[in-house]
C-alpha atoms as a PDB file:
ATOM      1  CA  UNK A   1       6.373 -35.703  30.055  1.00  0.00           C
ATOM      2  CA  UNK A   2       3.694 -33.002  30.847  1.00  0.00           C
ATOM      3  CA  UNK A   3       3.710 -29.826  28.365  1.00  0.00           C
ATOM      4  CA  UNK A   4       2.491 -26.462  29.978  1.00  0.00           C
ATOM      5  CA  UNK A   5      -0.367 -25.437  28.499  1.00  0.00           C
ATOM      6  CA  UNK A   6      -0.306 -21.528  27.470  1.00  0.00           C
ATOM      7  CA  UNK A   7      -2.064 -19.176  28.561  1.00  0.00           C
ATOM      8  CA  UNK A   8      -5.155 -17.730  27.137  1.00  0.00           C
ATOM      9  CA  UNK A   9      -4.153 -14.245  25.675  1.00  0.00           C
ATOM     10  CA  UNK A  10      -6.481 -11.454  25.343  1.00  0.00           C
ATOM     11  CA  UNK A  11      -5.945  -9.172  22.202  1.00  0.00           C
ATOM     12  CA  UNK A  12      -6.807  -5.974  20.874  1.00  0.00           C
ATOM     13  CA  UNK A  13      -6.266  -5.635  16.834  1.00  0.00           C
ATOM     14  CA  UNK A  14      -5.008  -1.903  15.551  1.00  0.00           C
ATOM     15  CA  UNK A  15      -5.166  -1.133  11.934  1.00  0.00           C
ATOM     16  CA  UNK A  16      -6.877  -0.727   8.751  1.00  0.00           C
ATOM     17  CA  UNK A  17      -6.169  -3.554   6.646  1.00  0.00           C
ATOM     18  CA  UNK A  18      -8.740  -6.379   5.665  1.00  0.00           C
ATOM     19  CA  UNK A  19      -5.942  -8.843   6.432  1.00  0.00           C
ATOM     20  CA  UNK A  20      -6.417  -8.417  10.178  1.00  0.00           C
ATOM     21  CA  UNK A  21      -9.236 -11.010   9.567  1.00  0.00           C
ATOM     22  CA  UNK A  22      -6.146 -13.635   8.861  1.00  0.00           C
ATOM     23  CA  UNK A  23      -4.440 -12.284  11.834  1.00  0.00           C
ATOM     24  CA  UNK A  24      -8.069 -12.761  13.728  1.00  0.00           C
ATOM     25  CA  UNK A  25      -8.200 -16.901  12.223  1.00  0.00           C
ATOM     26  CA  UNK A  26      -4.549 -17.480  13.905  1.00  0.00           C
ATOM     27  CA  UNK A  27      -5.033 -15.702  17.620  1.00  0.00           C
ATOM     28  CA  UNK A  28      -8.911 -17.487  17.749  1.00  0.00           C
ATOM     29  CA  UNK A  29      -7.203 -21.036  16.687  1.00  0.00           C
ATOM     30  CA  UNK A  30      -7.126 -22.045  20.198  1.00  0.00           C
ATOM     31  CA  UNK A  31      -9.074 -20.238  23.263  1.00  0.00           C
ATOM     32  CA  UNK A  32      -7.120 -16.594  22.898  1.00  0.00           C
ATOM     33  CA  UNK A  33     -10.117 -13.539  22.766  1.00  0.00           C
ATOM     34  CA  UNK A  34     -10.185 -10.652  20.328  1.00  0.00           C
ATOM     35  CA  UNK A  35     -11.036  -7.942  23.061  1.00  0.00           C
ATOM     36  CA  UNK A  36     -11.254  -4.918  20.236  1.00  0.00           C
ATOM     37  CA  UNK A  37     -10.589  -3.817  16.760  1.00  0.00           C
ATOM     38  CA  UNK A  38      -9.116   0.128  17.013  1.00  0.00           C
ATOM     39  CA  UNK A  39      -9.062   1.932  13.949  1.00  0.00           C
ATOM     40  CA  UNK A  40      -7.374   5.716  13.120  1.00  0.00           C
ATOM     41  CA  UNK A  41      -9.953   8.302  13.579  1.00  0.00           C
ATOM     42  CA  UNK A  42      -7.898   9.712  10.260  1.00  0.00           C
ATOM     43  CA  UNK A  43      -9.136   6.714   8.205  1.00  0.00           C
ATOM     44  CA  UNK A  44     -12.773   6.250   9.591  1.00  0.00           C
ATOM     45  CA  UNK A  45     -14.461   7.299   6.681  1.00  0.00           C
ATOM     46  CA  UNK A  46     -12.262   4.847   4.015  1.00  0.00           C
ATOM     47  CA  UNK A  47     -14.002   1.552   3.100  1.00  0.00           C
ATOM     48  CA  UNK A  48     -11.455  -0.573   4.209  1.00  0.00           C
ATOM     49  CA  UNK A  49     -12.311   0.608   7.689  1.00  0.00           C
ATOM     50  CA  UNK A  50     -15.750   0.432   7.032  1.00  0.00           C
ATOM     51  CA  UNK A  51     -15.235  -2.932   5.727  1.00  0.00           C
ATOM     52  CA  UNK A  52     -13.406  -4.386   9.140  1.00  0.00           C
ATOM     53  CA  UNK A  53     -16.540  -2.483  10.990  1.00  0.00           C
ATOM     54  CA  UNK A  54     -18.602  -5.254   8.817  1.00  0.00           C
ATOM     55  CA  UNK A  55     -16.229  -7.819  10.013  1.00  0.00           C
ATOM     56  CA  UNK A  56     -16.651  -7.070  13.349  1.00  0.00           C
ATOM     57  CA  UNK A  57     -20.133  -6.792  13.682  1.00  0.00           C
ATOM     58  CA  UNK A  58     -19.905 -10.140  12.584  1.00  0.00           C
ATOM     59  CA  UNK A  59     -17.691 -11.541  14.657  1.00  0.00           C
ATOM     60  CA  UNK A  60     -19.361  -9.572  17.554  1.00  0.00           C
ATOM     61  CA  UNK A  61     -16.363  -7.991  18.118  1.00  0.00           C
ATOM     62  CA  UNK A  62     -16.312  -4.123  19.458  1.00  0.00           C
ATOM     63  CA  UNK A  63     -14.591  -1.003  17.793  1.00  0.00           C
ATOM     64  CA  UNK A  64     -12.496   1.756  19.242  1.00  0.00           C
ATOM     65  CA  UNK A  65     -11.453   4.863  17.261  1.00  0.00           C
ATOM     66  CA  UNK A  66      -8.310   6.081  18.093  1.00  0.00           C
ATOM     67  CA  UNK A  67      -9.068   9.910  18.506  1.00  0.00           C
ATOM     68  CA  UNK A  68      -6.600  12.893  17.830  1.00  0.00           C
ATOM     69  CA  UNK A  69      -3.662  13.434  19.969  1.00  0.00           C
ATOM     70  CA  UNK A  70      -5.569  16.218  22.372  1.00  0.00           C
ATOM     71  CA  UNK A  71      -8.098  13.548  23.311  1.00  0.00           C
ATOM     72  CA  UNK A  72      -6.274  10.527  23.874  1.00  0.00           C
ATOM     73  CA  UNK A  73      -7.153  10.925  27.322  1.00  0.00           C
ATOM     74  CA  UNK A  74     -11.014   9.074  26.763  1.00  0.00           C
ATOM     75  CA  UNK A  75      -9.075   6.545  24.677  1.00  0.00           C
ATOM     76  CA  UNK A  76      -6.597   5.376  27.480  1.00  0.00           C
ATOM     77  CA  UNK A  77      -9.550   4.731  29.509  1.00  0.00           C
ATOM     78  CA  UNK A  78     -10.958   2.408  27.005  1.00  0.00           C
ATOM     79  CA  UNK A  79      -8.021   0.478  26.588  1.00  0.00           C
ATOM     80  CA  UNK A  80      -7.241   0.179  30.267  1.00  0.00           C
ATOM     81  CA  UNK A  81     -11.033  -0.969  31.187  1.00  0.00           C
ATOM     82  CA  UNK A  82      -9.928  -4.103  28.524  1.00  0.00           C
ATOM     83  CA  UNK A  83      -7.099  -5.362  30.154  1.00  0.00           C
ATOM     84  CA  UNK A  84      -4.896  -6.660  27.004  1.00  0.00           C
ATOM     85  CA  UNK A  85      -2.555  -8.808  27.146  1.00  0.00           C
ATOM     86  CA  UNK A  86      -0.619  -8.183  23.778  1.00  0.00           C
ATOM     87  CA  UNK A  87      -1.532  -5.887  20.567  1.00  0.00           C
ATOM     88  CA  UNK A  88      -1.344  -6.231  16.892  1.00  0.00           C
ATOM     89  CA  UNK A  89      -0.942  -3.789  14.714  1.00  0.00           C
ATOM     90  CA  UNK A  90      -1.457  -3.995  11.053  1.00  0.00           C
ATOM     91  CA  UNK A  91      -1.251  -0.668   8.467  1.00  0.00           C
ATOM     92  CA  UNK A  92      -1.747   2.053  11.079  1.00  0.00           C
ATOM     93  CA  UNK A  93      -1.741   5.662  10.304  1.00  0.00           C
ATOM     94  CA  UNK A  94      -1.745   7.678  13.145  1.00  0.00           C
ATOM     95  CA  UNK A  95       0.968   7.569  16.067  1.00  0.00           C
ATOM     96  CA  UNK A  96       0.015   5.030  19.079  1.00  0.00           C
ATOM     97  CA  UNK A  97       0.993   7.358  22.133  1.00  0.00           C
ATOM     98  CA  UNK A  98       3.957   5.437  24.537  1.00  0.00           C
ATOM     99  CA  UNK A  99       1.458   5.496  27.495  1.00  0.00           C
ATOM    100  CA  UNK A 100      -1.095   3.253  25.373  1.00  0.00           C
ATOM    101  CA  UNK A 101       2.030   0.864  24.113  1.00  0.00           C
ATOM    102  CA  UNK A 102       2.213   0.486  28.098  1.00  0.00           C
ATOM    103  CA  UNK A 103      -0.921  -0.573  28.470  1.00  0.00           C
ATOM    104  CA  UNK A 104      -0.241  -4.329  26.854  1.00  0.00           C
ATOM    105  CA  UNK A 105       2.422  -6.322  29.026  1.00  0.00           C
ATOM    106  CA  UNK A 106       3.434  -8.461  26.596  1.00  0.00           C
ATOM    107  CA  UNK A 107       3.924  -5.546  23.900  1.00  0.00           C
ATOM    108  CA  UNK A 108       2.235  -4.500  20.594  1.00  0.00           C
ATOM    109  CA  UNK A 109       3.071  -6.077  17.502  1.00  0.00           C
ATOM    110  CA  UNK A 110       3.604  -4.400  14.170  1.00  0.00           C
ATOM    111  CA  UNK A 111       3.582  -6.230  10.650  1.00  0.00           C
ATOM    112  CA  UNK A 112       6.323  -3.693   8.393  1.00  0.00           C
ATOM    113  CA  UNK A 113       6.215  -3.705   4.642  1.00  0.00           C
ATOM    114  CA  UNK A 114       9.890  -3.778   4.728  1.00  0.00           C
ATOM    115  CA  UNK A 115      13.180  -5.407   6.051  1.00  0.00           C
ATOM    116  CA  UNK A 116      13.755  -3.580   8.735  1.00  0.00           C
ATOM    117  CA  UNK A 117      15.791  -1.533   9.563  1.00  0.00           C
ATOM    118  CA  UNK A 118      16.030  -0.573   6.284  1.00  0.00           C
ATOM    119  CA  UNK A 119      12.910   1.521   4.712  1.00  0.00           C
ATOM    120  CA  UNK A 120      11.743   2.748   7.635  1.00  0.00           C
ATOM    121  CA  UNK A 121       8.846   5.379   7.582  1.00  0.00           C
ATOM    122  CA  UNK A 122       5.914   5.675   5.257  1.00  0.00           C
ATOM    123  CA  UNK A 123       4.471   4.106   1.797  1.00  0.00           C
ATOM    124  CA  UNK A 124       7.690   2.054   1.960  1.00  0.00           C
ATOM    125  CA  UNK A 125       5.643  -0.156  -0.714  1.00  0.00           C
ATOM    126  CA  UNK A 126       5.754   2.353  -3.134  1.00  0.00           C
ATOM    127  CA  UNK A 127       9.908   3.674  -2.676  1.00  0.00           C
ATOM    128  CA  UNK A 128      11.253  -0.057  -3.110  1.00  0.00           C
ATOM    129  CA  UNK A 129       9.438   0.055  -6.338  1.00  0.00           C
ATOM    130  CA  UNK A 130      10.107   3.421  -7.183  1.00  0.00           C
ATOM    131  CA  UNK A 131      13.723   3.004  -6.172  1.00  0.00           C
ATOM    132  CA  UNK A 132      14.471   0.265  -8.232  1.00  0.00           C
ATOM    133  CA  UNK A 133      15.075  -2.578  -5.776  1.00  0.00           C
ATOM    134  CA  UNK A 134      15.481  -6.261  -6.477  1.00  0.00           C
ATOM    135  CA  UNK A 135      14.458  -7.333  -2.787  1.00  0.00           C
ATOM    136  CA  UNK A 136      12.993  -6.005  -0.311  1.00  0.00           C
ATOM    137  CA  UNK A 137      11.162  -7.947   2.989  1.00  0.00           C
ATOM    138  CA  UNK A 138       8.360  -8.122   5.840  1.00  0.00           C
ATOM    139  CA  UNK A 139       9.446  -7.688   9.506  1.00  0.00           C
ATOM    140  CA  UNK A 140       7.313  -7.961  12.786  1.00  0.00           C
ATOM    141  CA  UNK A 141       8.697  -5.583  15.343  1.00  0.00           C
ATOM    142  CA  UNK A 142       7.520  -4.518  18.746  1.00  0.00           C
ATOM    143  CA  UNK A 143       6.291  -0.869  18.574  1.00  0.00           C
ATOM    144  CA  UNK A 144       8.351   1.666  21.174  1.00  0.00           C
ATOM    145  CA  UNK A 145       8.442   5.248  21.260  1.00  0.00           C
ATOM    146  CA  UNK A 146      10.308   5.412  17.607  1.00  0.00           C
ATOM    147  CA  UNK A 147       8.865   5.268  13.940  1.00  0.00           C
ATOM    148  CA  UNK A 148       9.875   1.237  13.283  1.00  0.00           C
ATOM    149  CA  UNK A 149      12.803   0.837  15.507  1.00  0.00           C
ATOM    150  CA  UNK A 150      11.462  -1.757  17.846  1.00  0.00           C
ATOM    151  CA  UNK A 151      13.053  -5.005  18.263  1.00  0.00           C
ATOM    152  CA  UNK A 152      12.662  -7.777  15.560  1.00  0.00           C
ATOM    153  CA  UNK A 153      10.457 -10.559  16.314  1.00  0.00           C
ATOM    154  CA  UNK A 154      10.901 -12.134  12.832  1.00  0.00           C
ATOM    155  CA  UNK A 155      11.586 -11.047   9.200  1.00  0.00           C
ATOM    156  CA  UNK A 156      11.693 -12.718   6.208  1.00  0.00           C
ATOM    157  CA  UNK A 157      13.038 -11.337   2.649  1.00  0.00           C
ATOM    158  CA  UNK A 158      10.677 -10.939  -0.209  1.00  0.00           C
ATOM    159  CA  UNK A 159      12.302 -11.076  -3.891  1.00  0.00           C
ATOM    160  CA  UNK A 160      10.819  -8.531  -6.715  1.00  0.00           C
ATOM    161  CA  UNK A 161      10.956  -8.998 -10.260  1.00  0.00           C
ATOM    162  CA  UNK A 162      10.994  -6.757 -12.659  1.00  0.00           C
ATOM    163  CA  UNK A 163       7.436  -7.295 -13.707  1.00  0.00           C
ATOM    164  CA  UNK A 164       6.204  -6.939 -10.353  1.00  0.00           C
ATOM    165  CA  UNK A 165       3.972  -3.904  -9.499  1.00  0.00           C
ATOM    166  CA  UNK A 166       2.988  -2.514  -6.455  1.00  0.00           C
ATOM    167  CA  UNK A 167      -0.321  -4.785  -6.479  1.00  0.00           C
ATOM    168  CA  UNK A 168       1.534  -8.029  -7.110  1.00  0.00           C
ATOM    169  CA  UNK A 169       4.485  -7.254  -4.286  1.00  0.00           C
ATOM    170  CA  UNK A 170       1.915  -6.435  -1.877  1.00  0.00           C
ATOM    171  CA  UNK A 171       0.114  -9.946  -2.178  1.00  0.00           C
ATOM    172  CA  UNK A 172       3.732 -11.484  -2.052  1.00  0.00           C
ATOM    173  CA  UNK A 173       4.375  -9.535   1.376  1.00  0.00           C
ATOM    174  CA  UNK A 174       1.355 -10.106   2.714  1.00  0.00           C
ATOM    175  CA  UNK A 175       1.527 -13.587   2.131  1.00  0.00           C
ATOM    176  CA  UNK A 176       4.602 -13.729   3.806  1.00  0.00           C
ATOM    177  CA  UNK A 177       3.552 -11.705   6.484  1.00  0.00           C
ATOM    178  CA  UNK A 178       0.505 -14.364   7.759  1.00  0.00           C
ATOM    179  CA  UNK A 179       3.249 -17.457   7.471  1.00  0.00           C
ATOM    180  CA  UNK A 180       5.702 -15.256   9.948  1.00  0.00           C
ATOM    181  CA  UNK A 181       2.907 -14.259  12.243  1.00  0.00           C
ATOM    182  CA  UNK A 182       1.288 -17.826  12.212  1.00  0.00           C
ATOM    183  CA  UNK A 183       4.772 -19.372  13.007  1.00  0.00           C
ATOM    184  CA  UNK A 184       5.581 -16.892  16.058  1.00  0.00           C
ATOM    185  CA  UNK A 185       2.247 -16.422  17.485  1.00  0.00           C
ATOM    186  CA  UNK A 186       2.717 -20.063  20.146  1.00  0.00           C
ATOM    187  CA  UNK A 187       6.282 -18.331  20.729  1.00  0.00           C
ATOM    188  CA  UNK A 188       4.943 -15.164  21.947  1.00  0.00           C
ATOM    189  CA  UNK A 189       2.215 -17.049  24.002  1.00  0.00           C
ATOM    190  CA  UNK A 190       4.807 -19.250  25.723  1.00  0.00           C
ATOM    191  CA  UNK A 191       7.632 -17.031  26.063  1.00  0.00           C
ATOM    192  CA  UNK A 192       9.941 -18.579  24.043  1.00  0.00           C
ATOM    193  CA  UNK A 193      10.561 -15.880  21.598  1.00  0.00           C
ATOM    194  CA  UNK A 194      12.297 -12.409  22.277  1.00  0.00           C
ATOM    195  CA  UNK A 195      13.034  -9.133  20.260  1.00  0.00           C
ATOM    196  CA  UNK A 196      16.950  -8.368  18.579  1.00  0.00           C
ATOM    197  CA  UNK A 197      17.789  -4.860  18.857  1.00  0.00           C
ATOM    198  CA  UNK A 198      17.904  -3.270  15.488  1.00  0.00           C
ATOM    199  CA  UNK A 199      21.460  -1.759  14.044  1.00  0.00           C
ATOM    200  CA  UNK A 200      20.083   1.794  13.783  1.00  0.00           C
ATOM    201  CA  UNK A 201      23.065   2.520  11.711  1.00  0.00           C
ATOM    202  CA  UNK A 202      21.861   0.594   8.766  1.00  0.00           C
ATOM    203  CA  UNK A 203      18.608   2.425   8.936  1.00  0.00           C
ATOM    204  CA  UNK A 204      17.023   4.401   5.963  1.00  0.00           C
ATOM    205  CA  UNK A 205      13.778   6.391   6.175  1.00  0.00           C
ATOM    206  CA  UNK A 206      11.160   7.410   3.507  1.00  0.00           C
ATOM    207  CA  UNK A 207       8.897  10.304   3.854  1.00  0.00           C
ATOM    208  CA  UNK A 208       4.729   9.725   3.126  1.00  0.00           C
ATOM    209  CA  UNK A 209       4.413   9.966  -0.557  1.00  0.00           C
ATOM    210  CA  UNK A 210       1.584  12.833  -1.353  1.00  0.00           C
ATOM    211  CA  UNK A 211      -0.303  12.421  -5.051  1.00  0.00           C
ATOM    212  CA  UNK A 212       2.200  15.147  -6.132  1.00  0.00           C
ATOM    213  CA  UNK A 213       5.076  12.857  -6.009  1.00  0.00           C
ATOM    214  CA  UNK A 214       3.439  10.775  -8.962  1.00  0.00           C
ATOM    215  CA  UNK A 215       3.750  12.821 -11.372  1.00  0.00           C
ATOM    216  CA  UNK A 216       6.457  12.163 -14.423  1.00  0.00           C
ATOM    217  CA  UNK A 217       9.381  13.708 -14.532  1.00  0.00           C
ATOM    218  CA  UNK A 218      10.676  13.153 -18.445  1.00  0.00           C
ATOM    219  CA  UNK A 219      14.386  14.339 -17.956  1.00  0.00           C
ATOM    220  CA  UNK A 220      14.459  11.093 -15.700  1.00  0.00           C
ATOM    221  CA  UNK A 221      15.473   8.230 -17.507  1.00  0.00           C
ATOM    222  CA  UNK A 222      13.141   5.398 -18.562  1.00  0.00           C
ATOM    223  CA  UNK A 223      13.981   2.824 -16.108  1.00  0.00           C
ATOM    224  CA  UNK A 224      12.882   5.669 -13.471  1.00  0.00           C
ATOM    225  CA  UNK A 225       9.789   6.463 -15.053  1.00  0.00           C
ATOM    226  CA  UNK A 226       8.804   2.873 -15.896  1.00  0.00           C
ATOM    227  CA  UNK A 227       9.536   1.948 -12.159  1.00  0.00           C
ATOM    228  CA  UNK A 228       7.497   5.390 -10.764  1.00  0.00           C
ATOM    229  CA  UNK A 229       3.995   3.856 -12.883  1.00  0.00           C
ATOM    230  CA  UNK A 230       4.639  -0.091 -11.358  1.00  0.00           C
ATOM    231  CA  UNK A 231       4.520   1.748  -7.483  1.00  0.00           C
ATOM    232  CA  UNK A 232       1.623   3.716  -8.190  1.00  0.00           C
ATOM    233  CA  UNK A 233      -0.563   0.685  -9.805  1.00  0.00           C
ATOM    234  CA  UNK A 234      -4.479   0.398  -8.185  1.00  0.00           C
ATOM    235  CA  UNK A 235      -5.040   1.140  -5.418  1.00  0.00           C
ATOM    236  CA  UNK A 236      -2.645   3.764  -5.811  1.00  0.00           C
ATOM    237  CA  UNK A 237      -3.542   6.956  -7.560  1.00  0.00           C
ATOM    238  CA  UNK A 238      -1.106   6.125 -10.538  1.00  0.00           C
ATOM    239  CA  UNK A 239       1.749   7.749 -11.827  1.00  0.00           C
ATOM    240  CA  UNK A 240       0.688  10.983 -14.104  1.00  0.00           C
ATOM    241  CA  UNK A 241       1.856  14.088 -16.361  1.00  0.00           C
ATOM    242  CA  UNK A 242      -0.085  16.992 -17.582  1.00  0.00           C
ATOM    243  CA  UNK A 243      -0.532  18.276 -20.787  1.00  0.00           C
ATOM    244  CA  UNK A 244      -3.126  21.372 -21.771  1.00  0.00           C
ATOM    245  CA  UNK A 245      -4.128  21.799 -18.103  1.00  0.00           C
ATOM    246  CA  UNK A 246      -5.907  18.054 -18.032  1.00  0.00           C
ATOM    247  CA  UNK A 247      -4.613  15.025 -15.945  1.00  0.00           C
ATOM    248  CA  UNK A 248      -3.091  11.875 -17.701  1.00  0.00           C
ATOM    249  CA  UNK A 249      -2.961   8.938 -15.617  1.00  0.00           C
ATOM    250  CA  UNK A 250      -0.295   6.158 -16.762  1.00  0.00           C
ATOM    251  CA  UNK A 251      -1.570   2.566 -15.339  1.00  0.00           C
ATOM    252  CA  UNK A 252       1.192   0.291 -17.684  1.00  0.00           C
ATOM    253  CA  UNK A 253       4.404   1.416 -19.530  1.00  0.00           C
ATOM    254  CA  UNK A 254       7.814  -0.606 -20.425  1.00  0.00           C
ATOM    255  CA  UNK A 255      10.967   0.193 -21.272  1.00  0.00           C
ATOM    256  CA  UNK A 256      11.657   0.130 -25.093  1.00  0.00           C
ATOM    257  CA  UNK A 257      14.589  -1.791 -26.946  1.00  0.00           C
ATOM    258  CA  UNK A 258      14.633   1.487 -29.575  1.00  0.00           C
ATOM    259  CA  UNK A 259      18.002   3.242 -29.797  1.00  0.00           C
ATOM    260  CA  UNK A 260      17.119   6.435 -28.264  1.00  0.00           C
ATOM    261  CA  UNK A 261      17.938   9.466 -30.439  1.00  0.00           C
ATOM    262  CA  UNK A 262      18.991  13.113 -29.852  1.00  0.00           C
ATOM    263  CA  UNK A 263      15.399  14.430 -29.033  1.00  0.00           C
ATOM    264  CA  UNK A 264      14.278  16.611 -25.936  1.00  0.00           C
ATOM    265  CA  UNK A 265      12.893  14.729 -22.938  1.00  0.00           C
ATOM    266  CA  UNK A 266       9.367  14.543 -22.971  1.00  0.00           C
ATOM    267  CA  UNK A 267       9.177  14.558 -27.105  1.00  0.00           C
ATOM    268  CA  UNK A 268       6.473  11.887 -28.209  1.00  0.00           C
ATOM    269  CA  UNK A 269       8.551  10.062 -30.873  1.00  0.00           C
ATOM    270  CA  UNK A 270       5.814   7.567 -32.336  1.00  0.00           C
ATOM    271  CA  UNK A 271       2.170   6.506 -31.499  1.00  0.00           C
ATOM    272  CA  UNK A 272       1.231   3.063 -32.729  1.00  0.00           C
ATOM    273  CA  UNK A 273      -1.528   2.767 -35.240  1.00  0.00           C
ATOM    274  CA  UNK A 274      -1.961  -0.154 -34.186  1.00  0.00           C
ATOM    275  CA  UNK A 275      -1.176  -0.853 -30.824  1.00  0.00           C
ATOM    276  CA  UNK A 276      -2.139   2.617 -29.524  1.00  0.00           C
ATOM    277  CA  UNK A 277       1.135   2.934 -27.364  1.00  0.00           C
ATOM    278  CA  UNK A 278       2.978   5.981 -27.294  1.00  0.00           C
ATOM    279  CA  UNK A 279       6.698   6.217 -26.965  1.00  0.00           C
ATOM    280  CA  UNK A 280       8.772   9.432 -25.378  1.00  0.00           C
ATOM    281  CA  UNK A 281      12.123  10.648 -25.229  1.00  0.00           C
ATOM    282  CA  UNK A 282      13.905  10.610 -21.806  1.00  0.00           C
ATOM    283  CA  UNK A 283      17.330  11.570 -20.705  1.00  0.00           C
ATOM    284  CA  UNK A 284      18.014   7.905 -21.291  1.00  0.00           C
ATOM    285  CA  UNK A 285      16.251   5.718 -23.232  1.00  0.00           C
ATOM    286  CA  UNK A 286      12.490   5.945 -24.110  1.00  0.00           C
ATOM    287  CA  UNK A 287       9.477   5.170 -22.642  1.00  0.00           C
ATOM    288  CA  UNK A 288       6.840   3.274 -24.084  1.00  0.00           C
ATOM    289  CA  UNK A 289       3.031   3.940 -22.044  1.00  0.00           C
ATOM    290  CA  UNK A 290       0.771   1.929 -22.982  1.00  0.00           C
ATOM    291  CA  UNK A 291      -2.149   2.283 -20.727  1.00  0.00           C
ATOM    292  CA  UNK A 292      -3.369   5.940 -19.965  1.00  0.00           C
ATOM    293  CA  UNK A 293      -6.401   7.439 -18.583  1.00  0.00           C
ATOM    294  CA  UNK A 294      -7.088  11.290 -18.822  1.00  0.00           C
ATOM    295  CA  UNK A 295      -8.688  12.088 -15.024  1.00  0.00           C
ATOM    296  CA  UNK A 296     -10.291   8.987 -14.759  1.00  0.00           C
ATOM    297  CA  UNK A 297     -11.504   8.088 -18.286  1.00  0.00           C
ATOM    298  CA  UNK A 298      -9.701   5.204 -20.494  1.00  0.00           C
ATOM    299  CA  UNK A 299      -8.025   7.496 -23.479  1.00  0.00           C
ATOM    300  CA  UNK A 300      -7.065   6.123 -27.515  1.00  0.00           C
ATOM    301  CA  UNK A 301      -3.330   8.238 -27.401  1.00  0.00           C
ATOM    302  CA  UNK A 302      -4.097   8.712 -31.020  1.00  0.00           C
ATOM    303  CA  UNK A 303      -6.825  11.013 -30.420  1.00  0.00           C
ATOM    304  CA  UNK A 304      -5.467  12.909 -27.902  1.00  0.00           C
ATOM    305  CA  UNK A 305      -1.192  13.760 -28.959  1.00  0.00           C
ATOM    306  CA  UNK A 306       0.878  13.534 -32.276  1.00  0.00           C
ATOM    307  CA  UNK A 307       4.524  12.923 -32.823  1.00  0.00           C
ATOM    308  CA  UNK A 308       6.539  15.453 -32.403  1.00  0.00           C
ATOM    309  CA  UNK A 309       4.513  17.175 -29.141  1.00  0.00           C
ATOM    310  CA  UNK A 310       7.078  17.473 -26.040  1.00  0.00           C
ATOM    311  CA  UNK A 311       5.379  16.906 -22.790  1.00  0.00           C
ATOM    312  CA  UNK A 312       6.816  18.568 -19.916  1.00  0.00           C
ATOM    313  CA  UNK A 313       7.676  18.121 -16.252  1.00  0.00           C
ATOM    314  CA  UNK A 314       5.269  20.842 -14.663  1.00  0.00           C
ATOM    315  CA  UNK A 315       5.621  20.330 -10.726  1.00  0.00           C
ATOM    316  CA  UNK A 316       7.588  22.074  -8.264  1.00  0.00           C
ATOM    317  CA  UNK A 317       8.086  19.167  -6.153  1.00  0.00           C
ATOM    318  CA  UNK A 318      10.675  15.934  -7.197  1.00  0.00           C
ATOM    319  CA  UNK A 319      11.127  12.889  -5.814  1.00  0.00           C
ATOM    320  CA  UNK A 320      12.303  13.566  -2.068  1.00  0.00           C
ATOM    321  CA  UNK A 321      12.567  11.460   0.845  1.00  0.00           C
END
């Protein structure tokens, strides 16, 4: 019995993540072309971008900046003149206008830190952490005029302990994310895969987390706290609180097995001689922080607060979505 042989595909890469190289080993496998890597104009400057530039110069691949909205007009025209076939898109920060998503027959394909459709939106990363969640996923999805509410190509659920950190869980999911792409990419070739609508009932959405939203808020309770610092882990700007107008970075805390006692949130209750690890009242439980940097510079707690100093909540924005 004959087998068809697919078709050749021609593909243009969107996004600003190193592991679009991965995505690049699976569509060059076999005879498919890499047509273009587009990058945000918002992100040009960032050295991951500059770092896919590298890889393309390498690979002898051209760039495309996707300009701002009022001059998509010269961008269109580049993308036409390529002739796509398909698109994949991979940590993208700017909006891909409907009329370019028309440009690719076969679609453009988005990898989404999440299990759609819940956690829709930005830095969704950082809110399952932050929220507390035990599991949380990666889904590819056609793009369409919406903010992730394409049809589901494939999706698989991604477990997170409660060690994990927001550097950990993103290795897991992008792990997971090369396995679903490397299984579905022959599918999408032959035509033997299609998109399930999405129950936009079930859909949440989470806003883009600013560096404001990091900072600690001590009338939370410790479980809150402690999951705020293991979202905001490098590469993230960290978790933080003020005290005496300077900056206090918090890079590893855990919850403590002390009975918590009838102090004010935000009281330091002991530092460790020994240890260097601070502990502070919450509105439930306390907080033990163990690593801290004041704006930038590794800190001995000792030196810098004494028992008995409250530390207090200073922004006016909380935790929104």
């Amino acid at each position: 019995m004959w087998v068809k042989a697919m078709k050749a595909m021609k593909v243009i890469l969107f996004g600003t993540s190193k592991h679009l190289r991965h995505v690049y080993d699976v569509v060059c496998q076999d005879d498919d072309t890499v047509l273009s890597i587009v990058y945000p104009d918002n992100r040009k400057h960032t050295d991951k971008v500059m770092g896919l530039i590298t890889f393309a110069q390498e690979k002898n691949i051209p760039t495309i900046v996707q300009p701002m909205k009022r001059d998509i007009g010269s961008f269109f025209k580049q993308i036409e003149r390529l002739k796509p076939d398909i698109g994949v898109v991979w940590s993208y920060s700017q909006i891909i206008p409907l009329s370019i998503i028309h440009l690719f027959p076969k679609g453009l394909i988005n990898f989404h830190g999440a299990y759609l459709p819940h956690y829709r939106g930005a830095n969704v990363l950082n809110w399952v952490l932050v929220n507390g969640e035990t599991e949380t996923g990666v889904t590819l999805h056609y793009i369409d005029e919406g903010i992730d509410t394409g049809d589901i190509l494939a999706q698989k659920k991604v477990s997170i302990s409660h060690t994990d950190d927001a550097y950990t869980l993103s290795n897991k999911l992008e792990t997971e994310a090369i396995h679903l792409f490397t299984e579905i990419w022959p599918k999408l070739k032959n035509g033997t895969i299609q998109g399930t609508p999405q129950d936009h009932s079930e859909a949440t959405y989470y806003k883009r987390r600013t560096w404001e939203d990091g900072e600690i808020n001590w009338c939370k309770t410790a479980i809150d706290i402690y999951n705020l610092v293991r979202a905001l882990v490098r590469p993230f700007p960290g978790a933080f609180f003020r005290y005496r107008e300077r900056i206090y970075q918090v890079w590893k805390a855990s919850i403590c097995d002390t009975i918590s006692r009838d102090f004010p949130c935000g009281q330091i209750i002991e530092i460790n001689d020994l240890s260097g690890h601070m502990k502070v009242q919450t509105s439930r439980g306390i907080i033990q922080l163990e690593t801290v940097e004041c704006e930038g510079q590794p800190i001995s707690l000792a030196q810098h607060f004494h028992s008995g100093i409250t530390l207090h909540f200073q922004s006016i924005n909380q935790f929104r979505q």
